[in-house]
Protein backbone atom coordinates (compact mmCIF):
# COMPACT_ATOMS: atom_id res chain seq x y z
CA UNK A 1 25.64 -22.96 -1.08
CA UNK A 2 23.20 -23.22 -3.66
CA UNK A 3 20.87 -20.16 -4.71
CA UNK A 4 17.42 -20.67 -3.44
CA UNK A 5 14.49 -19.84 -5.67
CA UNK A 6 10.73 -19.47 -4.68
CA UNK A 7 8.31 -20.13 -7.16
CA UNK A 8 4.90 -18.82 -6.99
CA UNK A 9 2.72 -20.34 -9.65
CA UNK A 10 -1.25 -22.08 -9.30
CA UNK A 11 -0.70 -24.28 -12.49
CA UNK A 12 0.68 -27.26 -10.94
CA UNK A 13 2.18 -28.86 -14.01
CA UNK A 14 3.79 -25.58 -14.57
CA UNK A 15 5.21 -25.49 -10.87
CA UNK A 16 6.63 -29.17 -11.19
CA UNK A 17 8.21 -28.56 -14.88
CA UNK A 18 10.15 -25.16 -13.17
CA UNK A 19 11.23 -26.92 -10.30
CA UNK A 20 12.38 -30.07 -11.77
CA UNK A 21 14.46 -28.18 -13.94
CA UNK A 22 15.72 -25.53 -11.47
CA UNK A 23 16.56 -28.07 -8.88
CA UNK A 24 18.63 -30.26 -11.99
CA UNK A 25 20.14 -26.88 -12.67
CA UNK A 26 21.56 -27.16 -8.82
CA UNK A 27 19.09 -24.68 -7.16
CA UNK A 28 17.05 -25.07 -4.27
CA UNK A 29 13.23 -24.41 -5.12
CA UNK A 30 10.06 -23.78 -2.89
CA UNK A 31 7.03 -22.97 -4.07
CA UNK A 32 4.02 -21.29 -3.00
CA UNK A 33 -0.18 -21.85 -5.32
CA UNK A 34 -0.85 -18.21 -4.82
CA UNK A 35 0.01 -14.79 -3.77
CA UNK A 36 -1.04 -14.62 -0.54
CA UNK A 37 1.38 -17.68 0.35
CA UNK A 38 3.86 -16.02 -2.39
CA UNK A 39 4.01 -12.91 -0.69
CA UNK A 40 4.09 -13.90 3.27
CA UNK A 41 7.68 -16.33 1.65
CA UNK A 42 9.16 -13.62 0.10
CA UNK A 43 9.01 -11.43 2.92
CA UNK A 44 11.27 -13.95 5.11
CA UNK A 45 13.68 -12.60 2.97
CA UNK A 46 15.77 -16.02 2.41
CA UNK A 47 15.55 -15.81 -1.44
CA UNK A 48 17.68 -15.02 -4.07
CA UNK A 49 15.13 -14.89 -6.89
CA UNK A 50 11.22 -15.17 -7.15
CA UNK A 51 9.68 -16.30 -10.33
CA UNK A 52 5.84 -15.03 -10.26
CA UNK A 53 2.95 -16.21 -12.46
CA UNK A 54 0.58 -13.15 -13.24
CA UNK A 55 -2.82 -14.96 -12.69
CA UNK A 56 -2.74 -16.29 -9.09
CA UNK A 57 -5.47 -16.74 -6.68
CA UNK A 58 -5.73 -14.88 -3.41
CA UNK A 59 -3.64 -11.94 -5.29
CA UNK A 60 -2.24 -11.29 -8.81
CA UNK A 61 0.96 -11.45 -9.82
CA UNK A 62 1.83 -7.76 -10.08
CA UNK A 63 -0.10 -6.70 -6.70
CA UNK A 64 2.12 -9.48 -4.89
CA UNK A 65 4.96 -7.86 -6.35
CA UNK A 66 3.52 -4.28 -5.35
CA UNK A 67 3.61 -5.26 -1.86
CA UNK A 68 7.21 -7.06 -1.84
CA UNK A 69 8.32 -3.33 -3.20
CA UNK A 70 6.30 -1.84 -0.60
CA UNK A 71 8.05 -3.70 2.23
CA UNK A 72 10.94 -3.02 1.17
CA UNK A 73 11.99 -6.25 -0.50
CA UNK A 74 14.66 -6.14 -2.91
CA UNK A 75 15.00 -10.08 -4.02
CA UNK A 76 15.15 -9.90 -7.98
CA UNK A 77 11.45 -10.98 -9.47
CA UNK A 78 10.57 -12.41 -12.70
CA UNK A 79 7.50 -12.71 -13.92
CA UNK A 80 5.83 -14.88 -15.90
CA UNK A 81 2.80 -14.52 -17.92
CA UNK A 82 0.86 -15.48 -21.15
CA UNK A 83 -0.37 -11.66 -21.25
CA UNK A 84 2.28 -11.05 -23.75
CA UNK A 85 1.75 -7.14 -25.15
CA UNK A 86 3.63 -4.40 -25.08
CA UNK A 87 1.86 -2.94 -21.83
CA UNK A 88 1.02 -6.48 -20.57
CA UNK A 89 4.77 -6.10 -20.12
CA UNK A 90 5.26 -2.50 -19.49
CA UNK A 91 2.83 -3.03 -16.47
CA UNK A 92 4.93 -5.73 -14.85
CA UNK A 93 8.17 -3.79 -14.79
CA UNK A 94 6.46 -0.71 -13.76
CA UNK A 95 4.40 -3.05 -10.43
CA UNK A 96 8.67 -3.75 -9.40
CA UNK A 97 9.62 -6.73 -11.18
CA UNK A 98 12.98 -6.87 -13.26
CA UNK A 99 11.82 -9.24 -15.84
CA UNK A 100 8.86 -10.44 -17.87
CA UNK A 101 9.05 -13.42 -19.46
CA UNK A 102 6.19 -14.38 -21.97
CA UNK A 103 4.26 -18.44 -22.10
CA UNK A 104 5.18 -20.56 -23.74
CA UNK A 105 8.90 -19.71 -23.01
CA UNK A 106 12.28 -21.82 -23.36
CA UNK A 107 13.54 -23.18 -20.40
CA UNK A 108 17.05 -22.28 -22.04
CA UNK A 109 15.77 -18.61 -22.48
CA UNK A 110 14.07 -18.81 -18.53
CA UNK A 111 17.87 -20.19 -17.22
CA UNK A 112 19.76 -17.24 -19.15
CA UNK A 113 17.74 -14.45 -18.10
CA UNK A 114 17.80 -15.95 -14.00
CA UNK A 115 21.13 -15.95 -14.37
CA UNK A 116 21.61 -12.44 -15.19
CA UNK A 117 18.90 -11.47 -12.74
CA UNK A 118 21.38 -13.49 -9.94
CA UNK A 119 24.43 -11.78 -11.60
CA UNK A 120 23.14 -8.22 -11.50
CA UNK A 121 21.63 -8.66 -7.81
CA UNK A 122 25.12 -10.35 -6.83
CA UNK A 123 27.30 -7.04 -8.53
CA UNK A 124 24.54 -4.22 -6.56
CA UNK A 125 24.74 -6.15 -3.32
CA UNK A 126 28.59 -6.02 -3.65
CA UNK A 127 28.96 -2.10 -4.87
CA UNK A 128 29.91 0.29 -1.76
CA UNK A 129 26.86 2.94 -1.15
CA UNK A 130 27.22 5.94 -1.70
CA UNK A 131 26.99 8.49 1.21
CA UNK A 132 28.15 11.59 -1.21
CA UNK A 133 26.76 13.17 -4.56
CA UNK A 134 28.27 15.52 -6.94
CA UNK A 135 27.16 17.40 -9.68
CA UNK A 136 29.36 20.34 -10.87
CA UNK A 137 30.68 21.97 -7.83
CA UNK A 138 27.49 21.16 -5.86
CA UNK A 139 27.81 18.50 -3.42
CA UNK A 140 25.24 16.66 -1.31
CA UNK A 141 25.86 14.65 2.01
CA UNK A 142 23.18 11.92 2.33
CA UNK A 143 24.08 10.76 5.40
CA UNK A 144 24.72 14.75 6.88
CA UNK A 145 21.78 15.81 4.62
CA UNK A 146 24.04 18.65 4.08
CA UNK A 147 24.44 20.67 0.72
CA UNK A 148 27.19 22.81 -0.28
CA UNK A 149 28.28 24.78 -3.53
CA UNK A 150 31.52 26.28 -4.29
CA UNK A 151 32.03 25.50 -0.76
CA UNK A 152 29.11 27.43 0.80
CA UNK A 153 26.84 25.66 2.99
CA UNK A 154 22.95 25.44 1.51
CA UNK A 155 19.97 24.94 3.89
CA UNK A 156 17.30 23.39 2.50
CA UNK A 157 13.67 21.93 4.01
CA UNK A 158 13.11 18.15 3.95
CA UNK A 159 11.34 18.62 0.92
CA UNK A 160 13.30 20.22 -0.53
CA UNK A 161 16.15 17.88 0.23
CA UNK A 162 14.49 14.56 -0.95
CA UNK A 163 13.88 16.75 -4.26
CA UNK A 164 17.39 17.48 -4.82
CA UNK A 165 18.68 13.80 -4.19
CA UNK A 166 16.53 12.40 -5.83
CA UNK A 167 17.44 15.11 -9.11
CA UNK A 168 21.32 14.22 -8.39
CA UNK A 169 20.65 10.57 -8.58
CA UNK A 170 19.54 11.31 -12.22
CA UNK A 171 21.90 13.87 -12.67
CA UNK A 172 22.39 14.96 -16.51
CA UNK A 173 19.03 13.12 -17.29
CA UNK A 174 15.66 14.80 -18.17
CA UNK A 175 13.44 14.49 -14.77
CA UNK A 176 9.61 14.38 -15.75
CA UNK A 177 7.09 16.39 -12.61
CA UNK A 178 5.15 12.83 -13.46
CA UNK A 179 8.54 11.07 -11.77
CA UNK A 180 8.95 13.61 -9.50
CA UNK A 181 4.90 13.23 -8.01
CA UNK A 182 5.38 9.46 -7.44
CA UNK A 183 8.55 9.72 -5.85
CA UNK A 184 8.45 13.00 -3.59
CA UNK A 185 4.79 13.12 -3.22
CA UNK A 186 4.20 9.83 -3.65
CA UNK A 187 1.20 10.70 -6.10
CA UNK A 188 0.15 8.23 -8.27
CA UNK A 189 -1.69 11.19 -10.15
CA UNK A 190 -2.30 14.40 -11.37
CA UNK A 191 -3.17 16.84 -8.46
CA UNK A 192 -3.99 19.36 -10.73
CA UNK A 193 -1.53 21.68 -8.66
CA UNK A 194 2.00 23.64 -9.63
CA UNK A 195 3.52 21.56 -6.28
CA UNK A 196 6.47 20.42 -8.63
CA UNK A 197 6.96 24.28 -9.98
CA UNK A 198 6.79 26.14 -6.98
CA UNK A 199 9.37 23.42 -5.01
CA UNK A 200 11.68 23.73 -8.00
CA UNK A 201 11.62 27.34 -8.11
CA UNK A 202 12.31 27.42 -4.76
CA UNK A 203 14.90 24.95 -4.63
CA UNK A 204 16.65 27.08 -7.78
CA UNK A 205 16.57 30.06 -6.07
CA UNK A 206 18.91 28.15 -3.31
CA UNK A 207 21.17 26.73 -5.53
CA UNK A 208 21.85 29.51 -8.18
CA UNK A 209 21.44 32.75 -6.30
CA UNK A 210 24.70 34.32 -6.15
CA UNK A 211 26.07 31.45 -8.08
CA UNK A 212 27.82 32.74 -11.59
CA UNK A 213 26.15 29.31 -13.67
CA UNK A 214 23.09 27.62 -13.70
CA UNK A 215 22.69 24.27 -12.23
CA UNK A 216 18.73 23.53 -12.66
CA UNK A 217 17.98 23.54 -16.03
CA UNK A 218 14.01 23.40 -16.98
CA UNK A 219 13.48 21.75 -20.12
CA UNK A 220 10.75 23.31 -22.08
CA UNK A 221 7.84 20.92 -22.28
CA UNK A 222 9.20 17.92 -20.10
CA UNK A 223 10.81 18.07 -16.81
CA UNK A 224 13.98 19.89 -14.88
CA UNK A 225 17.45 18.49 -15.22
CA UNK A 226 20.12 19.43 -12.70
CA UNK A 227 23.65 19.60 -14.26
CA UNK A 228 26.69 21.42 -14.15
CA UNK A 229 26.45 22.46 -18.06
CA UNK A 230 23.31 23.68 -19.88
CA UNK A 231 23.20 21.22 -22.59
């Protein structure tokens, strides 16, 4: 069965240069002259790749893919765009798509990077989820929503529990209160509050008291990291 692509792109030369050449390449194209149309085809779902132009009508590029991330819509998107700086680019990524490609590109260089877009989406659909977490000898149930250290059971709130998953997932890494307001608070902003302090010092005081070893680690100046050693 051959991968099927949708195309959203106004320029119509543009469209019928991609799609000839996708289609030669043995995929099955549709396309779609703006993000209104791009948006209400991606959300059937039936796609295993969506390559975006920036500048549509009806809705940009990056709000289009905004609202595929907002439904839930994990199909792989590429963008493409003759915005070509630094935080041209750093803005698509950060709207949901997994690649920026820059005009005029290489239909050589456009093929390469789709296939490794298909690859990677192909390998994640593939992995088994994971219903457990462990850090140390801390271990989190996702499916229970049950925590446990050292073999004691740990209540926490829902809060509080969303915090600490979403810590383990990055377990070992630096976690900024920036990345912690968009995705627990869902704050796109400063709210001028301590919110990330006082849940983290709360959620500490669960997991270390009457522990012998740390486990939430602030680090002075950027974030928390939760880890089994202090380094």
């Amino acid at each position: 069965m051959s991968r099927k692509i949708l195309i959203v792109e106004d320029d119509s030369s543009t469209a019928a240069y991609l799609a000839k050449g996708l289609s030669e390449g043995g995929y099955s194209v549709e396309s779609a002259r703006d993000g209104r149309d791009g948006l209400f085809l991606a959300s059937e779902g039936i796609f295993d790749l969506i390559i975006a132009d920036r500048m549509l009508p009806g809705l940009d590029g990056l709000s289009m893919v905004s609202a595929i991330r907002a439904a839930g819509i994990a199909t792989p998107v590429l963008v493409l765009s003759a915005l070509a700086a630094v935080d041209d680019r750093v803005d698509g990524l950060k709207a949901g798509a997994d690649d920026y490609l820059c005009k005029p590109f290489s239909f050589a260089e456009l093929s390469a990077r789709i296939e490794a877009l298909v690859r990677r989406s192909d390998r994640v659909a593939t992995e088994p989820t994971k219903t457990k977490l462990a850090v140390g000898d801390l271990e989190i149930d996702l499916l229970a929503r049950h925590v446990t250290r050292a073999g004691r059971n740990i209540p926490l709130g829902a809060r509080e529990f969303n915090l600490l998953e979403f810590l383990a997932r990055h377990a070992g890494q630096v976690v900024t209160r920036t990345m912690m307001l968009e995705k627990i608070w869902n704050y796109h902003f400063d709210p001028g509050s301590n919110v990330v302090d006082v849940h983290i010092g709360r959620l500490r005081r669960k997991l270390e008291d009457g522990f012998a070893s740390p486990i939430l680690h602030t680090v002075r100046g950027a974030g928390y990291r939760l880890a089994a050693d202090p380094v």
